[in-house]
Protein backbone atom coordinates (compact mmCIF):
# COMPACT_ATOMS: atom_id res chain seq x y z
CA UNK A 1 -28.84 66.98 -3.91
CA UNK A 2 -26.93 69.85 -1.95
CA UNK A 3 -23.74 71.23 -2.21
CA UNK A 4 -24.41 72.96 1.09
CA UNK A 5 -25.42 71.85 4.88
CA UNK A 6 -29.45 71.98 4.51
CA UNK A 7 -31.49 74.46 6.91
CA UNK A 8 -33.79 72.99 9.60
CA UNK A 9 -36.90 73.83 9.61
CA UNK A 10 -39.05 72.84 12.64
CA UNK A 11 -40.59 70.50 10.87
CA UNK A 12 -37.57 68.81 9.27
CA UNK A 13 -36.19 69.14 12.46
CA UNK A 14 -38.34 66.85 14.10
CA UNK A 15 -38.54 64.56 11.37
CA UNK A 16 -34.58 63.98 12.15
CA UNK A 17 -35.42 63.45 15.46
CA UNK A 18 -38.04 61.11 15.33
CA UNK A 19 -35.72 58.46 12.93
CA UNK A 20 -32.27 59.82 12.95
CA UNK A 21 -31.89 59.82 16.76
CA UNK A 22 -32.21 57.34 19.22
CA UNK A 23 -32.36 58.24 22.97
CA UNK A 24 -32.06 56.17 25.90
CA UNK A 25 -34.95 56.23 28.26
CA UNK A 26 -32.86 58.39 30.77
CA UNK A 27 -31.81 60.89 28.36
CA UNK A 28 -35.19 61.50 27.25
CA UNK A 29 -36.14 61.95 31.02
CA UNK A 30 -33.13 64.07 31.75
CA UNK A 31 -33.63 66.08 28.57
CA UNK A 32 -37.28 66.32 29.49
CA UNK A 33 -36.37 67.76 33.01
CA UNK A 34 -33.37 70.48 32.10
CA UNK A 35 -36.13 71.97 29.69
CA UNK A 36 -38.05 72.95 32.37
CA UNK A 37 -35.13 75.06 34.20
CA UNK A 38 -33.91 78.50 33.76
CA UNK A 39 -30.93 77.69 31.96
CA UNK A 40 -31.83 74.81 29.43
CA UNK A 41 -30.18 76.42 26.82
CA UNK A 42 -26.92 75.27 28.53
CA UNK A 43 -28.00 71.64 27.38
CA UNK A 44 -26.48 69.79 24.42
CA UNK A 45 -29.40 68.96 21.77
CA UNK A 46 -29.84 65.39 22.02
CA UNK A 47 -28.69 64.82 17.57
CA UNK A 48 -25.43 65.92 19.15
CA UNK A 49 -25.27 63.70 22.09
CA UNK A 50 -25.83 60.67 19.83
CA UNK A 51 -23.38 62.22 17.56
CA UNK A 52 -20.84 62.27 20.39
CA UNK A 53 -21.79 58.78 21.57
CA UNK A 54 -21.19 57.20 17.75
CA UNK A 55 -17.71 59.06 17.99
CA UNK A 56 -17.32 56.74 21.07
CA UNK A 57 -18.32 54.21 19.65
CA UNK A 58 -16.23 54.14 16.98
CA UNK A 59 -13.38 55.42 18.54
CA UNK A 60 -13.46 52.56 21.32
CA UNK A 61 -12.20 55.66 23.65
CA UNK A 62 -12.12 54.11 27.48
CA UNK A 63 -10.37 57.18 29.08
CA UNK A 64 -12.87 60.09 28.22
CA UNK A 65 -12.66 63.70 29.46
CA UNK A 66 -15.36 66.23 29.87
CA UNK A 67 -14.66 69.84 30.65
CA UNK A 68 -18.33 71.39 31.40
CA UNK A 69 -20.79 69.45 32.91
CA UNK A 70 -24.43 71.28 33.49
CA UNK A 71 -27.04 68.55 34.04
CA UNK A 72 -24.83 65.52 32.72
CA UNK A 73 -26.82 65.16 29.35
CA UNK A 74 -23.61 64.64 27.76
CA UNK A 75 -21.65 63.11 30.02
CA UNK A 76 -24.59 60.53 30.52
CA UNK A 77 -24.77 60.05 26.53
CA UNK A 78 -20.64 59.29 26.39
CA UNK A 79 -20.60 57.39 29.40
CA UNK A 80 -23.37 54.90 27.46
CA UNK A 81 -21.15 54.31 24.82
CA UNK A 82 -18.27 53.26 26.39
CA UNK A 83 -17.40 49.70 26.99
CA UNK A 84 -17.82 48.55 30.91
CA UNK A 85 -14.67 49.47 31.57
CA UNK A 86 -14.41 52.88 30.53
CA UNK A 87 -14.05 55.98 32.53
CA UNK A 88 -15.53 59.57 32.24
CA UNK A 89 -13.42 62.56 34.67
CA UNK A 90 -15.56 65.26 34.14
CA UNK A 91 -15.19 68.62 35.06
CA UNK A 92 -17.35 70.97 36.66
CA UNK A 93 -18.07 73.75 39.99
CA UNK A 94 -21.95 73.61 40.20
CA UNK A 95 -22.65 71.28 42.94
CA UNK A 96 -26.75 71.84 42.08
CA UNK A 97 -26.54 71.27 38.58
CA UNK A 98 -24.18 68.28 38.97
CA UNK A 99 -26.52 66.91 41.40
CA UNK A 100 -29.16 66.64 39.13
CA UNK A 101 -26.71 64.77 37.09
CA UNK A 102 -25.64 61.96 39.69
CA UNK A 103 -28.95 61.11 40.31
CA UNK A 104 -29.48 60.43 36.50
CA UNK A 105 -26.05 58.68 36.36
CA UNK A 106 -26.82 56.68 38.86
CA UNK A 107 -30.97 55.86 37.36
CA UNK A 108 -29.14 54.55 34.35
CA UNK A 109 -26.13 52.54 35.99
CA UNK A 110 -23.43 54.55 34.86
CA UNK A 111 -22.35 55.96 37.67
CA UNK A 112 -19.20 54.08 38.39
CA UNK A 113 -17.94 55.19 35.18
CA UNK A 114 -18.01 58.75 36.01
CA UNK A 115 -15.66 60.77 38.19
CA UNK A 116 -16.86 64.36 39.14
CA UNK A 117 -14.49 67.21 40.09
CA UNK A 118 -15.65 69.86 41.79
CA UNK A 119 -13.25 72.49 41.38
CA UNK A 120 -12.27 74.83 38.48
CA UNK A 121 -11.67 73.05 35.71
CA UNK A 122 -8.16 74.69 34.91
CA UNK A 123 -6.82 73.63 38.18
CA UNK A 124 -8.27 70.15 37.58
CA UNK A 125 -7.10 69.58 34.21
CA UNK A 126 -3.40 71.41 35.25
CA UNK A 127 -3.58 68.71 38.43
CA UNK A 128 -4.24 66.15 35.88
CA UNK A 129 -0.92 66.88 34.25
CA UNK A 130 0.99 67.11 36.82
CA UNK A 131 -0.28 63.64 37.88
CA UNK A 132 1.41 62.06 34.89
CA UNK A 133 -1.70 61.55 32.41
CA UNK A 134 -0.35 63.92 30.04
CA UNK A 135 -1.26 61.56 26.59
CA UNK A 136 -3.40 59.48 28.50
CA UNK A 137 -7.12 60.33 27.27
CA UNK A 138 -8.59 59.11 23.97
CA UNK A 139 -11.51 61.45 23.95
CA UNK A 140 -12.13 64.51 25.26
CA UNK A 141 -15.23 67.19 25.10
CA UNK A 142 -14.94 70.98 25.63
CA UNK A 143 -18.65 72.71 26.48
CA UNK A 144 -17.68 75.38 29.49
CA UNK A 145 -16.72 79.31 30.49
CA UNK A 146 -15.97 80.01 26.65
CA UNK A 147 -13.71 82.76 27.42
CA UNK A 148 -11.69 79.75 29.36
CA UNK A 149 -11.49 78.21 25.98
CA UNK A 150 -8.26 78.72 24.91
CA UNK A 151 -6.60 77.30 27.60
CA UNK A 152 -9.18 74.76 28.20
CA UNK A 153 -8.47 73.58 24.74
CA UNK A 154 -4.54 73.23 24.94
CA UNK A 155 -4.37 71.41 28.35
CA UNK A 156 -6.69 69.41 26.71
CA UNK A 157 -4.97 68.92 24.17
CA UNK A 158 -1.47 67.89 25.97
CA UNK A 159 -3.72 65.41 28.40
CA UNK A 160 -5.12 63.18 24.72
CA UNK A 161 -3.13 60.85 23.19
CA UNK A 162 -1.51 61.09 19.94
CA UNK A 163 -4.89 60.10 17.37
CA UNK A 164 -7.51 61.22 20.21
CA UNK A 165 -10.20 63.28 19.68
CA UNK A 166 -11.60 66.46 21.05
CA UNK A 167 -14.88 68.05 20.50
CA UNK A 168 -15.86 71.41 21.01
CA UNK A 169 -19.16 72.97 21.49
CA UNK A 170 -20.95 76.37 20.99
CA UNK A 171 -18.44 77.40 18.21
CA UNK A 172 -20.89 78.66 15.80
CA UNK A 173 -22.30 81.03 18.41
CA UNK A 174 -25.84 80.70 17.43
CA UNK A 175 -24.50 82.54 14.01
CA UNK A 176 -22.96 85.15 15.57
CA UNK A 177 -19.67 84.06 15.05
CA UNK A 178 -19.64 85.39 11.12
CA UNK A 179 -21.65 88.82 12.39
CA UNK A 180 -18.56 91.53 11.88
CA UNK A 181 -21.20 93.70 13.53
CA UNK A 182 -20.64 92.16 16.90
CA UNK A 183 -17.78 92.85 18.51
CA UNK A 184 -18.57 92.16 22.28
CA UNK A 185 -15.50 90.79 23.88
CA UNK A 186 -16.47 87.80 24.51
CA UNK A 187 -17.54 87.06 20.47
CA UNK A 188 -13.74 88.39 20.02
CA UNK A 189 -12.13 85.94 21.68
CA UNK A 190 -14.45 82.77 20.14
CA UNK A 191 -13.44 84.24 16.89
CA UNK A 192 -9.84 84.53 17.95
CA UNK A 193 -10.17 81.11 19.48
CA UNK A 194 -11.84 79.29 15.82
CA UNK A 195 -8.98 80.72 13.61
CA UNK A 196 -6.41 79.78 15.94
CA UNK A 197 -7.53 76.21 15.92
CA UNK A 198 -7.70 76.44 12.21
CA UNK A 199 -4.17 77.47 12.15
CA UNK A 200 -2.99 74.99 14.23
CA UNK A 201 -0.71 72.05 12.55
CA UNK A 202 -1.08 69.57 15.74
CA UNK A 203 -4.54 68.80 14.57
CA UNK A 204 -6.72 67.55 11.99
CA UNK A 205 -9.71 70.21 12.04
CA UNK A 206 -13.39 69.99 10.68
CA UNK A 207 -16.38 72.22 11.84
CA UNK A 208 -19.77 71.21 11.70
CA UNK A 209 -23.17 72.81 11.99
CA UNK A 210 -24.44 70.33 14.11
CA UNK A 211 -26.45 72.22 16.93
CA UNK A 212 -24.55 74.83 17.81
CA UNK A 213 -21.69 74.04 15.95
CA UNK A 214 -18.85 71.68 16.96
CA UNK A 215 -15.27 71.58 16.22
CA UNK A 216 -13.73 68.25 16.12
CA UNK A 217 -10.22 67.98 16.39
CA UNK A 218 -7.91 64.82 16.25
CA UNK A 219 -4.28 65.07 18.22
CA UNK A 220 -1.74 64.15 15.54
CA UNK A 221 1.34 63.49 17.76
């Protein structure tokens, strides 16, 4: 028993992996494949892309938005779990990254569930608005710029219906969020950005150590 979150070790690590996680074929490929690249850090862990998926799930969210794509690991992982006629818009400016996604999209016949935008995300999500589909999205997923964050987060937040949920990565900061020793601008404004989202009264809030630690936060009206 533990009153506390346990730490991985490599080896309990991969014990989690090998029954607590279940990856379809393309994931495992696609995972395989970004951990060859220069940036593979960029790519959700895949305990948190099933984790996001079994929020899906459960959830029954159709109208899904995504706000940082990279490879399409998690894109590809929420687009799985929703029913045939769901729909991913996902956000992103890489055209070679998001390349690499299609083609995995498309390997594991999801690809009419997901919309790309190419274009910066604030502009998308602030056309989004002004399209009328302010309340419209049951699930939304925040892993991009993170000194965007902020307003990421509260365009986000006016786009989700009422008892949606959002999920937002890297908030741990690979521990340096609770390091008073770092002070680099950008770990400022992640701090700023956690304790403003704990003060916040138009969500329910909990923060998890899963990966790199993800904020979930459900829309209350």
């Amino acid at each position: 028993m533990s009153r506390k979150t346990l730490s991985l070790t490599p080896r309990l690590y991969d014990y989690l992996l090998s029954v607590g996680v279940r990856q379809h074929p393309v994931l495992e490929q696609l995972a395989a494949d970004t951990a060859r690249m220069p940036e593979a850090e960029m790519q959700i862990s895949p305990e948190q892309g099933a984790f996001m998926a079994l929020l899906v799930e459960l959830t029954g969210a159709k109208r899904c938005l995504e706000v940082g794509v990279f490879t399409g690991y998690s894109a590809l992982a929420v687009a799985l779990a929703m029913p045939e006629d769901g729909r991913l818009l996902a956000c992103d400016v890489n055209e070679k990254w998001t390349a690499i996604a299609r083609t995995y999209w498309t390997e594991a016949g999801v690809e009419d569930k997901i919309h790309l935008r190419l274009a910066p995300a604030l502009e998308t999500l602030d056309n989004f608005l002004a399209e009328g589909m302010a309340g419209s999205f049951d699930f939304a997923f925040i892993d991009a710029d993170k000194t965007e964050y902020a307003a990421y987060y509260e365009r986000a937040l006016e786009l989700l219906r009422p008892g949606g949920l959002m999920v937002v990565d890297n908030v741990l900061c690979g521990g340096k969020a609770a390091d008073p020793a770092n002070t680099s601008a950008d770990m400022l404004s992640r701090r700023d950005f956690n304790a403003s989202l704990y003060q916040d009264e138009r969500i329910t809030l909990s923060m998890i150590p899963v990966a790199d630690g993800l904020t979930l936060a459900v829309k209350r009206s």
